[in-house]
Every structure is written in C-alpha cells, then in structure tokens.
N, C-alpha and C. Protein backbone atom coordinates (compact mmCIF):
# COMPACT_ATOMS: atom_id res chain seq x y z
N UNK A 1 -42.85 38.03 18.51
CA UNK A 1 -43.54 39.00 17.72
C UNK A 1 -44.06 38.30 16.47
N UNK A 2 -45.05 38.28 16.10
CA UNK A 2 -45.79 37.98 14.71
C UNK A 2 -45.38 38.25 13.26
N UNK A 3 -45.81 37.98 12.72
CA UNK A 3 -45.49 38.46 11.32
C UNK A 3 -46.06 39.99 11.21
N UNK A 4 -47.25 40.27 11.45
CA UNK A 4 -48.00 41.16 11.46
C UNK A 4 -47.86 42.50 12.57
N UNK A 5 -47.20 42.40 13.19
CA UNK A 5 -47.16 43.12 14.47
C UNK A 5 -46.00 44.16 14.30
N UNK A 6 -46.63 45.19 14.65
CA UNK A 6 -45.73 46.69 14.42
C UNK A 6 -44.84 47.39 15.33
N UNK A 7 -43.69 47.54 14.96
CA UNK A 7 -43.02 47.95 15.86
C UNK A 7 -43.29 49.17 17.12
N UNK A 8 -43.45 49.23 18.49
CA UNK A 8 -43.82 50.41 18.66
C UNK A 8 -42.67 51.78 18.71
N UNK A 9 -43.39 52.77 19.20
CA UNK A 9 -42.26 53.81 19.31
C UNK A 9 -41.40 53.79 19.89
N UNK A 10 -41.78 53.23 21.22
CA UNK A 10 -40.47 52.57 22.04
C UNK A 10 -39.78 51.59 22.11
N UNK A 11 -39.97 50.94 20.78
CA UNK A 11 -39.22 49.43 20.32
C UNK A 11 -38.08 50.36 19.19
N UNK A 12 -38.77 51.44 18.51
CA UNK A 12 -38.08 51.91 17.47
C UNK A 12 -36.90 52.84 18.50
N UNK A 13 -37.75 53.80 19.58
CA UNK A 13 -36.87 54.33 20.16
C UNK A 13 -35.37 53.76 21.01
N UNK A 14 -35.77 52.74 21.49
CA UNK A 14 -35.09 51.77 22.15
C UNK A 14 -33.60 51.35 21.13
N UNK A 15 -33.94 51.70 19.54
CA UNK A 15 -33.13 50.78 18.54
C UNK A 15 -32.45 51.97 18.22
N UNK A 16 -33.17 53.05 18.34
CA UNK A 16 -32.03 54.23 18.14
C UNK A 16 -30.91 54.80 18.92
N UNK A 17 -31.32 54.83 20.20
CA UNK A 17 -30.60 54.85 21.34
C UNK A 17 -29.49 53.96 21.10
N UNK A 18 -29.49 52.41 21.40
CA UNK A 18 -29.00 51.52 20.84
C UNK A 18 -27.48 52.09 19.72
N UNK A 19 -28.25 52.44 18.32
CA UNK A 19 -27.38 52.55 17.39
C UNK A 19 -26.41 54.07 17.66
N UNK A 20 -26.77 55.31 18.51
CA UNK A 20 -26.39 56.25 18.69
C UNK A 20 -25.44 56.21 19.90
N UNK A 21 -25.35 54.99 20.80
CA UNK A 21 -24.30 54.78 21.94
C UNK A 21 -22.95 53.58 21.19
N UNK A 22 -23.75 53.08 20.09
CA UNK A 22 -22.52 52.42 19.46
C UNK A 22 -21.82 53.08 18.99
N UNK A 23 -22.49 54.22 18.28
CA UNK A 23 -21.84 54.92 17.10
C UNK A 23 -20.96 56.14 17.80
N UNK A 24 -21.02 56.77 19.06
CA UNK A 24 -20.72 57.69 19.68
C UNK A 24 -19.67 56.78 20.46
N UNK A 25 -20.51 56.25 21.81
CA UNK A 25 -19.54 55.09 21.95
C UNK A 25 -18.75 54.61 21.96
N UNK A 26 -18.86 53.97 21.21
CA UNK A 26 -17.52 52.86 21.16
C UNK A 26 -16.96 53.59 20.37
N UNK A 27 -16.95 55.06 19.63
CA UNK A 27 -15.62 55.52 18.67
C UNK A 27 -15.06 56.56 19.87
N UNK A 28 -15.47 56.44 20.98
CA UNK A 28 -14.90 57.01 22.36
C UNK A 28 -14.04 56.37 22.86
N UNK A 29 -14.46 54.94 23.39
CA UNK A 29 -13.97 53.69 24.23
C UNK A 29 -12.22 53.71 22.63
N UNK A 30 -12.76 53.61 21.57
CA UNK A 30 -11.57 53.41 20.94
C UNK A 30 -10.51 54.59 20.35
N UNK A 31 -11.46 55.65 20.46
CA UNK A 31 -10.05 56.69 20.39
C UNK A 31 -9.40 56.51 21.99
N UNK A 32 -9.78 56.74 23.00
CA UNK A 32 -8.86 56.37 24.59
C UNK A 32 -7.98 55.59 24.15
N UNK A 33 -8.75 54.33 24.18
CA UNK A 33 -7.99 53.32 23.89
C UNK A 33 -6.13 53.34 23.10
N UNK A 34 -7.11 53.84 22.00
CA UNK A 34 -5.94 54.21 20.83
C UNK A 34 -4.80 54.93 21.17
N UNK A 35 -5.77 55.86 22.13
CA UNK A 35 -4.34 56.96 22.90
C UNK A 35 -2.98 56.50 23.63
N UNK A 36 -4.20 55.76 24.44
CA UNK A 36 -3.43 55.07 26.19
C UNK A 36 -2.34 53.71 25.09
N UNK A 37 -2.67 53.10 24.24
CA UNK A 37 -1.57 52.06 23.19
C UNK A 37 -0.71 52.96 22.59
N UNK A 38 -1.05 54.04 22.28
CA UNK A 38 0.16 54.55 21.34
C UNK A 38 1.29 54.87 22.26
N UNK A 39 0.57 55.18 23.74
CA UNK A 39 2.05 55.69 24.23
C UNK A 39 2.58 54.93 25.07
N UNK A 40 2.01 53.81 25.26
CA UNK A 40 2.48 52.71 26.63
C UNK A 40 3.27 51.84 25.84
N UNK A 41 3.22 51.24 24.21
CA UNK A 41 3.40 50.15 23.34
C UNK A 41 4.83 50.76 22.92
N UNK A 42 5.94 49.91 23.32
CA UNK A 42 7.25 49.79 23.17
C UNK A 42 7.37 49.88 21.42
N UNK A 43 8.69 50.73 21.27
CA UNK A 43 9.34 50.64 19.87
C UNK A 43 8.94 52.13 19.65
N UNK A 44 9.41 52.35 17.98
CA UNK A 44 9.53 53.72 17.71
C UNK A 44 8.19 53.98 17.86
N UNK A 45 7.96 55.23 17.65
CA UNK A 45 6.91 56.06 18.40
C UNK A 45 5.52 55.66 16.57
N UNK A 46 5.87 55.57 15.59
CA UNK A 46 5.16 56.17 14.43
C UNK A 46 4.26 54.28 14.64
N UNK A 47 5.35 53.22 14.87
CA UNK A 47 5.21 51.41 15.04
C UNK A 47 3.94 51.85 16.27
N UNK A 48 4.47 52.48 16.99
CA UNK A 48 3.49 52.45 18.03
C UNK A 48 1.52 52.95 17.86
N UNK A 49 2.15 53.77 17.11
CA UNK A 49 0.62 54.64 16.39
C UNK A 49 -0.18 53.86 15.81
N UNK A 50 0.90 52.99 14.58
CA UNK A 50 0.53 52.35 14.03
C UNK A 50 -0.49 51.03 14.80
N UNK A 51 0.01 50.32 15.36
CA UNK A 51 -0.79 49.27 16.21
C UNK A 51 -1.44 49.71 17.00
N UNK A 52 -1.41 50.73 17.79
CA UNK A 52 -2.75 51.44 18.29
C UNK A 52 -3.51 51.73 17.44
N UNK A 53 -3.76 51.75 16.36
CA UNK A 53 -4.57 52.78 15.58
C UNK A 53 -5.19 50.87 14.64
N UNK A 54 -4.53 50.28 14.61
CA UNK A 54 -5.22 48.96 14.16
C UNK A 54 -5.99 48.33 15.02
N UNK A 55 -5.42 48.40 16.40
CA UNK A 55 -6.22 47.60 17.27
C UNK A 55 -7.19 48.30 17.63
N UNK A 56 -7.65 49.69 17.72
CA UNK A 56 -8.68 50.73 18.06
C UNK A 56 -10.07 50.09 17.04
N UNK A 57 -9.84 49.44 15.95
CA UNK A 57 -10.53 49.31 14.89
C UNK A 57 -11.43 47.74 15.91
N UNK A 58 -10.64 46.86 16.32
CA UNK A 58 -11.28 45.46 17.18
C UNK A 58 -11.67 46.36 18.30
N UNK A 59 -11.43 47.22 18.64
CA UNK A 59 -11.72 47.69 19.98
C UNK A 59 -13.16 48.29 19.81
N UNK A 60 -13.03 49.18 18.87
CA UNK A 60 -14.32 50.15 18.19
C UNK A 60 -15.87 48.20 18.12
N UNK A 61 -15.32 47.38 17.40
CA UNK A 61 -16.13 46.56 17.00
C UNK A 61 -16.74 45.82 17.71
N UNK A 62 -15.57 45.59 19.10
CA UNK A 62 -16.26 44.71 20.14
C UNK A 62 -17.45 45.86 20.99
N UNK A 63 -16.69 46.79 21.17
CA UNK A 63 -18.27 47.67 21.64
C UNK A 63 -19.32 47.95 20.77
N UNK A 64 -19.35 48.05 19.31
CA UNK A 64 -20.40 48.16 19.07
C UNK A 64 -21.15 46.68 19.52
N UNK A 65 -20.78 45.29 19.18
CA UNK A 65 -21.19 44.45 19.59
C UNK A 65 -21.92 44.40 21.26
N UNK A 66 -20.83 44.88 21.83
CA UNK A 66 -21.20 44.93 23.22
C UNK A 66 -22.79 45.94 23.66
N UNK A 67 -22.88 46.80 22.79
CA UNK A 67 -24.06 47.56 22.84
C UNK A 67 -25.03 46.86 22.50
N UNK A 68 -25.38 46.07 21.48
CA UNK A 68 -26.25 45.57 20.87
C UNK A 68 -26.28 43.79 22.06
N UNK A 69 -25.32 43.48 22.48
CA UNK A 69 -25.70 42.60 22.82
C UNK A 69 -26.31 42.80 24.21
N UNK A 70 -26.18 43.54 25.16
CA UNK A 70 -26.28 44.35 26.23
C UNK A 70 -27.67 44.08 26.52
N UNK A 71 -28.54 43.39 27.67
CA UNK A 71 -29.79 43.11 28.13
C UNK A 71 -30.25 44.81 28.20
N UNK A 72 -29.81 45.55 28.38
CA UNK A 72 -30.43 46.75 28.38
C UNK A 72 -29.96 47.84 28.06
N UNK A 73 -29.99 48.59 27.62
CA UNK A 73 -29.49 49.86 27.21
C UNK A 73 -28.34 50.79 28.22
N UNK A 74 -29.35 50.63 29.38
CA UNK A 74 -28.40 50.93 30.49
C UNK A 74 -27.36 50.32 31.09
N UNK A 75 -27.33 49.23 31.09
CA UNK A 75 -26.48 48.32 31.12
C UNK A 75 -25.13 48.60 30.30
N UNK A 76 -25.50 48.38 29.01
CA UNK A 76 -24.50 48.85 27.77
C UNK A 76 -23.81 50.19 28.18
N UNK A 77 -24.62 51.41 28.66
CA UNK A 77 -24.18 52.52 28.85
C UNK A 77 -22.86 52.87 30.41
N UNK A 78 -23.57 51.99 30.98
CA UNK A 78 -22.67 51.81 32.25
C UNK A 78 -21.59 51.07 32.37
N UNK A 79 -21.27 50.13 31.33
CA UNK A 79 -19.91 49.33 30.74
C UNK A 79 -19.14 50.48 29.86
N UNK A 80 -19.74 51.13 28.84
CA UNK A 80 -18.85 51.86 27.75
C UNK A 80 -18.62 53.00 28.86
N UNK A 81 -19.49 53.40 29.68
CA UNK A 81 -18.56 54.57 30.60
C UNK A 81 -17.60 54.40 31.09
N UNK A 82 -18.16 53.33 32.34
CA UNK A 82 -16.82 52.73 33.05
C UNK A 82 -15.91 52.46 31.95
N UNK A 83 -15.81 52.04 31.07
CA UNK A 83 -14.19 51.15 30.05
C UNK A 83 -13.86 52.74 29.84
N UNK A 84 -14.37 54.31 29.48
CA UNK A 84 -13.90 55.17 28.95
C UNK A 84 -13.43 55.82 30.40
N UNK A 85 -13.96 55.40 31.37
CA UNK A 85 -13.71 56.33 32.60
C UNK A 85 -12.02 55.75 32.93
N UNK A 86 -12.19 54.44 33.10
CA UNK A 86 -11.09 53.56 33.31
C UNK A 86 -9.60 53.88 32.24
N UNK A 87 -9.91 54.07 30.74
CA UNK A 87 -9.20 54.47 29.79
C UNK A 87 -8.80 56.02 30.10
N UNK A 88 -9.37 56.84 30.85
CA UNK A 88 -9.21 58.13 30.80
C UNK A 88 -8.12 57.81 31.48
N UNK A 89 -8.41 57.27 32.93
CA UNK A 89 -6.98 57.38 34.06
C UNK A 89 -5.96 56.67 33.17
N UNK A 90 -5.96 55.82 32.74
CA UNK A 90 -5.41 55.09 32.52
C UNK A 90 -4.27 55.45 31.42
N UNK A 91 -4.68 56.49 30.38
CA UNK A 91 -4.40 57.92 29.52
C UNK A 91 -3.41 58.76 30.31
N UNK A 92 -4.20 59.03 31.73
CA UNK A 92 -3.55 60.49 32.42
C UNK A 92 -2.19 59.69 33.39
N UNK A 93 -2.47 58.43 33.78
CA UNK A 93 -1.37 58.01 34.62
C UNK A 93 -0.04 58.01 33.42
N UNK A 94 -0.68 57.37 32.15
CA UNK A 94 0.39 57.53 31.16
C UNK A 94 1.08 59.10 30.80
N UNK A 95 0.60 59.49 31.46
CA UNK A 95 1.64 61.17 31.22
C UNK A 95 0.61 61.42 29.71
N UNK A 96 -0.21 61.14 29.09
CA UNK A 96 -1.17 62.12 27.89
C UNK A 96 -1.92 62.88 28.31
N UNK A 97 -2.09 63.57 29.49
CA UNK A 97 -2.59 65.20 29.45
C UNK A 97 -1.11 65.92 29.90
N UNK A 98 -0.82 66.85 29.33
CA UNK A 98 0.27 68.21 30.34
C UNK A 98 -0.56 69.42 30.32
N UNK A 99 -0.95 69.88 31.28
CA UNK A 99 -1.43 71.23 31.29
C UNK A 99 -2.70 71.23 30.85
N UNK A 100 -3.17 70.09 31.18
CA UNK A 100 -4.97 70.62 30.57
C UNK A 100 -4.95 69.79 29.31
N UNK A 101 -4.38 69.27 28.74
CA UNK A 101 -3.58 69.38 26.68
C UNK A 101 -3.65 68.31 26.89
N UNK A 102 -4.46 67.42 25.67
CA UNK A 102 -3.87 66.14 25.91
C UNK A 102 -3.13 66.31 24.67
N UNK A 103 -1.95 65.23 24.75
CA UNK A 103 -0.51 64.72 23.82
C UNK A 103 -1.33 64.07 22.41
C-alpha cells in the first residue's frame, strides 16, 4: 500500500470484525478456560481461583494475538470456536453445569 492510498470499507470493515472477535472472543475462550482451571487445579478451592483467574489473563492475550495474527478472519473464528467448544465439554465433563446452572 502507498503512502497515499486509502483505506477501503472493507479493509476498515475487515479491522473491525477483527477487533470485535478479539474483544468478545477471547474474553470467552478465557472465562471457559478460567472455569474448567478453577475446578480441575488441585489445592484449596480460593489457590485454585486464584491461578485460574491469572492464567485466564495469558489465555485472554494469546487469543487476542491469535485473531490478529490469523490469515483470515474466518480462520481466527473457527479456532476461538473450536478452543470454546472444546472448553465447554471440557467444563461439563468437569462436573460445572448441575441442572442447567453452571457452578
């Protein structure tokens, strides 16, 4: 691209999309995340929160990265599903839904 050369709508649109699957996203991929660590991670229960709830923060960062680095949008979108689809079971095998409820 030139010095001179203007972004189009679908270069701008493309960047919003982009920033609205990071931002939605990956604070998805890392609350799961956060969930499925708090209750699988050995020791008292509050130790456990605790390091889930720190590591959710690298977790949150590598997907936004992962979005932005992503050859395509769709691409990006079909990784953060699958990792949240994967985190869901992965949640429910851990016993965090009872009754509909998650824990």
């Amino acid at each position: 691209m030139s010095a001179n050369a203007v972004p189009t709508l679908a270069d701008r649109l493309a960047v919003a999309g982009r920033v609205l699957l990071a931002a939605f996203g990956s604070y998805a991929v890392a609350a799961l995340a956060c969930a499925w660590l708090a209750l699988i991670l050995p020791g008292p229960r509050a130790e456990a929160v605790s390091a889930a709830t720190l590591a959710s923060f690298s977790i949150m960062a590598a997907a936004v990265i992962w979005v932005f680095a992503a050859r395509t949008i769709a691409r990006a979108t079909l990784v953060l599903g699958a990792a949240a689809l994967l985190l869901t079971v992965a949640l429910w095998l851990a016993g965090g839904f009872r009754h509909g409820v998650a824990l």
